[in-house]
PDB file of N, CA and C in Angstrom:
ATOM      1  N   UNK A   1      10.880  25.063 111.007  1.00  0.00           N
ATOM      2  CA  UNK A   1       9.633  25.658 110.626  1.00  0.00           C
ATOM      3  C   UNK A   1       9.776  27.185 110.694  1.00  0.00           C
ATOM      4  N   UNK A   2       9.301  27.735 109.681  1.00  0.00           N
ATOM      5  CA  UNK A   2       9.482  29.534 109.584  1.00  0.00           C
ATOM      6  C   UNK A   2       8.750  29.891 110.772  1.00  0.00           C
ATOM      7  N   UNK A   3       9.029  31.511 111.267  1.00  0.00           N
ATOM      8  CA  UNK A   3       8.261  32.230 111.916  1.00  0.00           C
ATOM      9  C   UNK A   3       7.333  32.496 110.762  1.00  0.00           C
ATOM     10  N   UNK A   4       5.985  32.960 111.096  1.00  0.00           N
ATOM     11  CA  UNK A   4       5.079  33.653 110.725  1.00  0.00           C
ATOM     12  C   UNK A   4       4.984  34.770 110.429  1.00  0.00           C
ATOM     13  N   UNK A   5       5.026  35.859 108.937  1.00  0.00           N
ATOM     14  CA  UNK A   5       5.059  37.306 108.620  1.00  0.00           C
ATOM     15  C   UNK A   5       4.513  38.269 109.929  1.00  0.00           C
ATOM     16  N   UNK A   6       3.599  37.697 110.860  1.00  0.00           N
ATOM     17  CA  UNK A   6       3.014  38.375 111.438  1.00  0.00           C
ATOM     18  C   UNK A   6       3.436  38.181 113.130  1.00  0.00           C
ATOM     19  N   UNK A   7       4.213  37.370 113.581  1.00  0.00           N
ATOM     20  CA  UNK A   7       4.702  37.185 114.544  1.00  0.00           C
ATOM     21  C   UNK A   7       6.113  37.670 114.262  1.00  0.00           C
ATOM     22  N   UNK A   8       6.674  38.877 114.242  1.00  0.00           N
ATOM     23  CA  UNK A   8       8.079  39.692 113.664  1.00  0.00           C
ATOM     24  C   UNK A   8       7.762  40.501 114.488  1.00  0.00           C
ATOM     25  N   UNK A   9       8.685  40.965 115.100  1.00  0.00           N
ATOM     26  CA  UNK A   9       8.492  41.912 116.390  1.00  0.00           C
ATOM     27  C   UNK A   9      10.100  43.174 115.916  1.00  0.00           C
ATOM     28  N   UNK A  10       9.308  43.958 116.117  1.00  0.00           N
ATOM     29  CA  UNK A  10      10.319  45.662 115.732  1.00  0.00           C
ATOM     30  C   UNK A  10      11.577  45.371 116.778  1.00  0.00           C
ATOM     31  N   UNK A  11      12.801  45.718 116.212  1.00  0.00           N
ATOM     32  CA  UNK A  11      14.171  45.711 116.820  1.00  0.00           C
ATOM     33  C   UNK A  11      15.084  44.542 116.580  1.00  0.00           C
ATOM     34  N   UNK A  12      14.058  43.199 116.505  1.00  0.00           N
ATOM     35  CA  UNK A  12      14.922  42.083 116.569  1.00  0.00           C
ATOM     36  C   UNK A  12      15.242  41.761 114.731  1.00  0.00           C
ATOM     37  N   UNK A  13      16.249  40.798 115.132  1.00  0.00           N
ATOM     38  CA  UNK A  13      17.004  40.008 114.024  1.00  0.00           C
ATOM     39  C   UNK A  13      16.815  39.042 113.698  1.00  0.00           C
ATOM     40  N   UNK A  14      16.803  38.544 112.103  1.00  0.00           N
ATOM     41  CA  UNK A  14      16.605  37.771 111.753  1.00  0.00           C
ATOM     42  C   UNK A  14      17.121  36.742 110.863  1.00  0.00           C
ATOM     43  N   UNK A  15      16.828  35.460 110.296  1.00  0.00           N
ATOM     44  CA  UNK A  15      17.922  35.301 109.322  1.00  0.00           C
ATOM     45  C   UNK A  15      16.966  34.691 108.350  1.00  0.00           C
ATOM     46  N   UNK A  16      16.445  34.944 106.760  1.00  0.00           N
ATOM     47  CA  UNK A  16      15.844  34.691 106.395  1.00  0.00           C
ATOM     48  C   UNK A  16      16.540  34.087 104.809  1.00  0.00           C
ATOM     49  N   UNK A  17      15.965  32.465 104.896  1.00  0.00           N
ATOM     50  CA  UNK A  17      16.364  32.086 103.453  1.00  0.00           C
ATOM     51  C   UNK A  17      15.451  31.692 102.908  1.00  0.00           C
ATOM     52  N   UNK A  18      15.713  32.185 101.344  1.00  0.00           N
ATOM     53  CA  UNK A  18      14.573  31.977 100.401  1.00  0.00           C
ATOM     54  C   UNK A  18      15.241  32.132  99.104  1.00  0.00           C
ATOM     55  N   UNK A  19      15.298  31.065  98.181  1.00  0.00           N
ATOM     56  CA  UNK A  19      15.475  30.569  96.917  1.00  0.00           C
ATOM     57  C   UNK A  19      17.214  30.668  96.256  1.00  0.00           C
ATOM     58  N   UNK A  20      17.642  30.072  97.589  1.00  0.00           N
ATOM     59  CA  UNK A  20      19.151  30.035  97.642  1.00  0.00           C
ATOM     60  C   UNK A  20      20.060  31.035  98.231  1.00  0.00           C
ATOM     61  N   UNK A  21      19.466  32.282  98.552  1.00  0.00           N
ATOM     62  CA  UNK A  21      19.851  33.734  99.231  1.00  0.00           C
ATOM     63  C   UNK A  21      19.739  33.576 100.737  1.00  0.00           C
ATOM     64  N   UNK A  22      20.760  34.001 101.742  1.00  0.00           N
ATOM     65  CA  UNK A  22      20.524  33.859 103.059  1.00  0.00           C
ATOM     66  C   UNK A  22      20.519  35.151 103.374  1.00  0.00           C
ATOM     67  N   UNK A  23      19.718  36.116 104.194  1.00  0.00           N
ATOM     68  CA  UNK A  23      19.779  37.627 104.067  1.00  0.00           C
ATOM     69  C   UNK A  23      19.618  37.622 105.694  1.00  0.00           C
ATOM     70  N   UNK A  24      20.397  38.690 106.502  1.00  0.00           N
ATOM     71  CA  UNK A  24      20.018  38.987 107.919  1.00  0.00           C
ATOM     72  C   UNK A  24      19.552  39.881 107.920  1.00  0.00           C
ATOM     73  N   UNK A  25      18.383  39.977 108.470  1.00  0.00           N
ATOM     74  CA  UNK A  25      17.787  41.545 108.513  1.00  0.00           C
ATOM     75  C   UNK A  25      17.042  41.849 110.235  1.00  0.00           C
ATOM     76  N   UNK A  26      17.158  43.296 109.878  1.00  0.00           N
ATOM     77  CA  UNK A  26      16.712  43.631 111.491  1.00  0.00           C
ATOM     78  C   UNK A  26      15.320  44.648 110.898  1.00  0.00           C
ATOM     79  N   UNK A  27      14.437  44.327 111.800  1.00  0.00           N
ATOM     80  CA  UNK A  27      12.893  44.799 111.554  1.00  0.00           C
ATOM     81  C   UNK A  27      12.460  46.583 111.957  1.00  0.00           C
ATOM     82  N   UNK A  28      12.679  47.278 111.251  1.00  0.00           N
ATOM     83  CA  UNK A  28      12.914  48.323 111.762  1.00  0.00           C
ATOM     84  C   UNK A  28      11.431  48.879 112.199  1.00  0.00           C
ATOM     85  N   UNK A  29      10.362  48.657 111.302  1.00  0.00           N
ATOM     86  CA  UNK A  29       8.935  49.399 111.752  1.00  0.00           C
ATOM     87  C   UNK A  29       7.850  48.108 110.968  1.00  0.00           C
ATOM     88  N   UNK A  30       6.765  48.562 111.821  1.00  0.00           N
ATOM     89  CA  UNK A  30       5.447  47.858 111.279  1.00  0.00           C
ATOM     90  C   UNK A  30       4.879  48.839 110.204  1.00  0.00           C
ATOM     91  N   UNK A  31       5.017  48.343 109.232  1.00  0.00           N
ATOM     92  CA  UNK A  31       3.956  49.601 108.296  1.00  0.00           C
ATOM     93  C   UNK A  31       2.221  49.316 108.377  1.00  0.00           C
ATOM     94  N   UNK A  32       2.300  48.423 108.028  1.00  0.00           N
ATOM     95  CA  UNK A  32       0.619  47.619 107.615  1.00  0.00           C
ATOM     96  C   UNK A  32       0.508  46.266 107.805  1.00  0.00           C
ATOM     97  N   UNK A  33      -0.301  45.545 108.606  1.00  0.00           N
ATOM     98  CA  UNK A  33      -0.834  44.537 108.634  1.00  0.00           C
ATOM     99  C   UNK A  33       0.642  43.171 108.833  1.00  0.00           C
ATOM    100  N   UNK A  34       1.313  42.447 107.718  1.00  0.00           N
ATOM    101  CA  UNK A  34       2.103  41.822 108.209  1.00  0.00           C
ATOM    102  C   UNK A  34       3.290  42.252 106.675  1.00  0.00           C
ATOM    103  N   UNK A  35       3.071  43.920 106.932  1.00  0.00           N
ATOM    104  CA  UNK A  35       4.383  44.233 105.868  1.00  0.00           C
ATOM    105  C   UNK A  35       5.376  44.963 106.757  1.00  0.00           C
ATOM    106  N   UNK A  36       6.678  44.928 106.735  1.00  0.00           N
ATOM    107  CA  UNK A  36       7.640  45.699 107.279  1.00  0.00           C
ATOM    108  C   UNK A  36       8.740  46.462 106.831  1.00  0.00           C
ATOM    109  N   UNK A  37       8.788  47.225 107.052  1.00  0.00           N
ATOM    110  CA  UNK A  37      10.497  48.225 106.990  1.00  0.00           C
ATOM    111  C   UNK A  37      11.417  47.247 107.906  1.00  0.00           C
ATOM    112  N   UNK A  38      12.276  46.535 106.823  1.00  0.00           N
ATOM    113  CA  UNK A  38      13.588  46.565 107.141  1.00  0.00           C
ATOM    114  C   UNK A  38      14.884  46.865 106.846  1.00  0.00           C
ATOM    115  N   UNK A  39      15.994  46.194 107.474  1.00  0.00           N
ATOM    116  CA  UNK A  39      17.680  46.752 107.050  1.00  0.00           C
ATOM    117  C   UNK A  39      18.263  45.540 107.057  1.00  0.00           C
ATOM    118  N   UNK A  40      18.324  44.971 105.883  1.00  0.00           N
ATOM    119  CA  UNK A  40      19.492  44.246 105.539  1.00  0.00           C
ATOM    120  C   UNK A  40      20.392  44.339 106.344  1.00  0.00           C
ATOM    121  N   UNK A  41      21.340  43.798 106.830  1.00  0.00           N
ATOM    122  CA  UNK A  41      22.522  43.795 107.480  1.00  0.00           C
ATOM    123  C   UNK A  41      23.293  43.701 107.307  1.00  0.00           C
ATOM    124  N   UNK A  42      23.422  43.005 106.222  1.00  0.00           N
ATOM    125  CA  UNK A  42      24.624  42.301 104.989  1.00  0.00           C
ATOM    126  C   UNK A  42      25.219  43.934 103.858  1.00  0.00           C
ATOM    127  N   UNK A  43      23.972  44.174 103.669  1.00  0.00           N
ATOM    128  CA  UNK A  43      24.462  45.336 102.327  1.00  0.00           C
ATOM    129  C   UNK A  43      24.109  46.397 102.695  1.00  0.00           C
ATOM    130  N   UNK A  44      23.158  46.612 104.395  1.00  0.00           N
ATOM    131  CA  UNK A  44      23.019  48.205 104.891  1.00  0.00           C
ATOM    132  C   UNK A  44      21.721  48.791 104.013  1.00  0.00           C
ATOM    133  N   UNK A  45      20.930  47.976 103.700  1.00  0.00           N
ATOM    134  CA  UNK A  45      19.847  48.933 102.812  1.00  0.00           C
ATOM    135  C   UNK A  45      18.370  48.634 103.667  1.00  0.00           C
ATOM    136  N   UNK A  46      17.982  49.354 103.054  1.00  0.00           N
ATOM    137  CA  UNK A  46      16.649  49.552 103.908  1.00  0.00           C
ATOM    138  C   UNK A  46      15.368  49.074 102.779  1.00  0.00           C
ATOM    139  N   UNK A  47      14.500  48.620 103.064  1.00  0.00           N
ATOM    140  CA  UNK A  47      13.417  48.062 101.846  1.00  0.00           C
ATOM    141  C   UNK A  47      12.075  47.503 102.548  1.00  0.00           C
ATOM    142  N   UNK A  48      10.953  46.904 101.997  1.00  0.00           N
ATOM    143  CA  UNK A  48       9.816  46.045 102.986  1.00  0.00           C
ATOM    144  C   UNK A  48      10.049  44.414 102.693  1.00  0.00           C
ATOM    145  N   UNK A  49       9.564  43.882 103.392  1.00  0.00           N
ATOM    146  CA  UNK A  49       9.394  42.426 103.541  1.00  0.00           C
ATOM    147  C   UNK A  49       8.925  42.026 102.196  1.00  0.00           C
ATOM    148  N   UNK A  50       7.749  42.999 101.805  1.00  0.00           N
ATOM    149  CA  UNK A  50       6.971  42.402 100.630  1.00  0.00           C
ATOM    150  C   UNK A  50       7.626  42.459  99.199  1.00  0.00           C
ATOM    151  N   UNK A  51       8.335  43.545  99.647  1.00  0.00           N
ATOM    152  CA  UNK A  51       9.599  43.763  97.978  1.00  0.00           C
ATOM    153  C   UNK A  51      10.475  42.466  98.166  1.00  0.00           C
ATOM    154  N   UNK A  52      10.553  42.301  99.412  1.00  0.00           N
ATOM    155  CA  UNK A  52      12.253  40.777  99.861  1.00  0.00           C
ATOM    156  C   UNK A  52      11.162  39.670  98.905  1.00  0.00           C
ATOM    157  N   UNK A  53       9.734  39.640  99.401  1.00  0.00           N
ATOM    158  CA  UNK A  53       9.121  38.523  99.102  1.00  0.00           C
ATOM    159  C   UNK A  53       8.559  37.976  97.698  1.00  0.00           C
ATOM    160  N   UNK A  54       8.441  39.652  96.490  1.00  0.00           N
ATOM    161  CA  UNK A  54       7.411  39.634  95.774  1.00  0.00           C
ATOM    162  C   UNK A  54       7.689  38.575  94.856  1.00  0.00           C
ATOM    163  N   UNK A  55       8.818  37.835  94.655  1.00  0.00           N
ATOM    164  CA  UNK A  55       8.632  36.664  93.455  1.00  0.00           C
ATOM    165  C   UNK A  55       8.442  35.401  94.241  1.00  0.00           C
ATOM    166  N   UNK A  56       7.903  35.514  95.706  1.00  0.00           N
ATOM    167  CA  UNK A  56       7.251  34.283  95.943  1.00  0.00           C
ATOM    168  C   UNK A  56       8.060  33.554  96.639  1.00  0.00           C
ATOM    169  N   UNK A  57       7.764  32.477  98.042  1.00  0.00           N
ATOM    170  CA  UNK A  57       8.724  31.656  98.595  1.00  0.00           C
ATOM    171  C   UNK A  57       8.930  30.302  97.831  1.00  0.00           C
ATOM    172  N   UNK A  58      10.572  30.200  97.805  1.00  0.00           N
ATOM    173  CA  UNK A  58      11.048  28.859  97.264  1.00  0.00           C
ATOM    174  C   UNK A  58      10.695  27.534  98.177  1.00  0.00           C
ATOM    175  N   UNK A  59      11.117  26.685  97.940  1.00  0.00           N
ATOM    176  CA  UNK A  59      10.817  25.173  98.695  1.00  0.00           C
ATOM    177  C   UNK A  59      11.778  25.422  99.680  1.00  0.00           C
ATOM    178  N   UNK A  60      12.701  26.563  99.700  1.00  0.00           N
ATOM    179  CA  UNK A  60      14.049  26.197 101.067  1.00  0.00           C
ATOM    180  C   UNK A  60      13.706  27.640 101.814  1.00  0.00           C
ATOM    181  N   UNK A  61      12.452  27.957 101.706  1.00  0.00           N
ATOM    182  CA  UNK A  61      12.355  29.127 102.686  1.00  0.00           C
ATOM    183  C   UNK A  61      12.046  28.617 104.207  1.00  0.00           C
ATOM    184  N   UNK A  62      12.982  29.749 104.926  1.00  0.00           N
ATOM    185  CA  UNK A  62      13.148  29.675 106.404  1.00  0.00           C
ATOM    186  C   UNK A  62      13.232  31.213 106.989  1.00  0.00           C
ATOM    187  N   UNK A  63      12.529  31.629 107.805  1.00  0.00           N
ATOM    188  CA  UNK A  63      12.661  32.366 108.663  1.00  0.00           C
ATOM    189  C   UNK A  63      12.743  32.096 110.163  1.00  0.00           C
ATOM    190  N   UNK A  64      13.930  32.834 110.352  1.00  0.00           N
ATOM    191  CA  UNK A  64      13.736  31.922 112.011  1.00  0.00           C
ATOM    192  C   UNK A  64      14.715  33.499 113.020  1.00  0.00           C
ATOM    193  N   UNK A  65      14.334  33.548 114.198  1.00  0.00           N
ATOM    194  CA  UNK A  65      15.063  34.732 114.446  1.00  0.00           C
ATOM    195  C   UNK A  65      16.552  34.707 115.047  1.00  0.00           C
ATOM    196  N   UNK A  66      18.172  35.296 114.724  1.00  0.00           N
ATOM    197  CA  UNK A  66      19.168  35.309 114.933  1.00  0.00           C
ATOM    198  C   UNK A  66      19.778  34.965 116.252  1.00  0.00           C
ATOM    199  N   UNK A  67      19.373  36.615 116.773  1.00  0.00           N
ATOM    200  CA  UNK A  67      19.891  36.658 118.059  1.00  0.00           C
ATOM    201  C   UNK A  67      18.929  37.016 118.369  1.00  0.00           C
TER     202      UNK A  67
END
């Protein structure tokens, strides 16, 4: 069962799959409500949750936290 957009806590890691893509990301800031600044881990880039999210979760989405 996923974590919740809004239960993501700043510093920690994560491993998030959605529509065949497995991405690790670490939560760098809270911007607004349940959007975030994060960093990829995989490719080093920085972006929000809501850009990772905007075409919508697939049937194999999972968020769950790493380490």
């Amino acid at each position: 069962m996923p974590i919740a957009l809004d239960n993501l806590r700043v510093g920690r890691v994560y491993r998030l799959v959605n529509q065949g893509e497995i991405r690790t990301i670490e939560i760098m800031s809270r911007l607004s409500g349940d959007n975030f600044k994060i960093k990829d881990l995989d490719t080093l880039e920085f972006y929000t949750i809501h850009e990772l999210l905007q075409w919508g979760k697939g049937k194999d989405y999972d968020l769950e936290e790493f380490r």
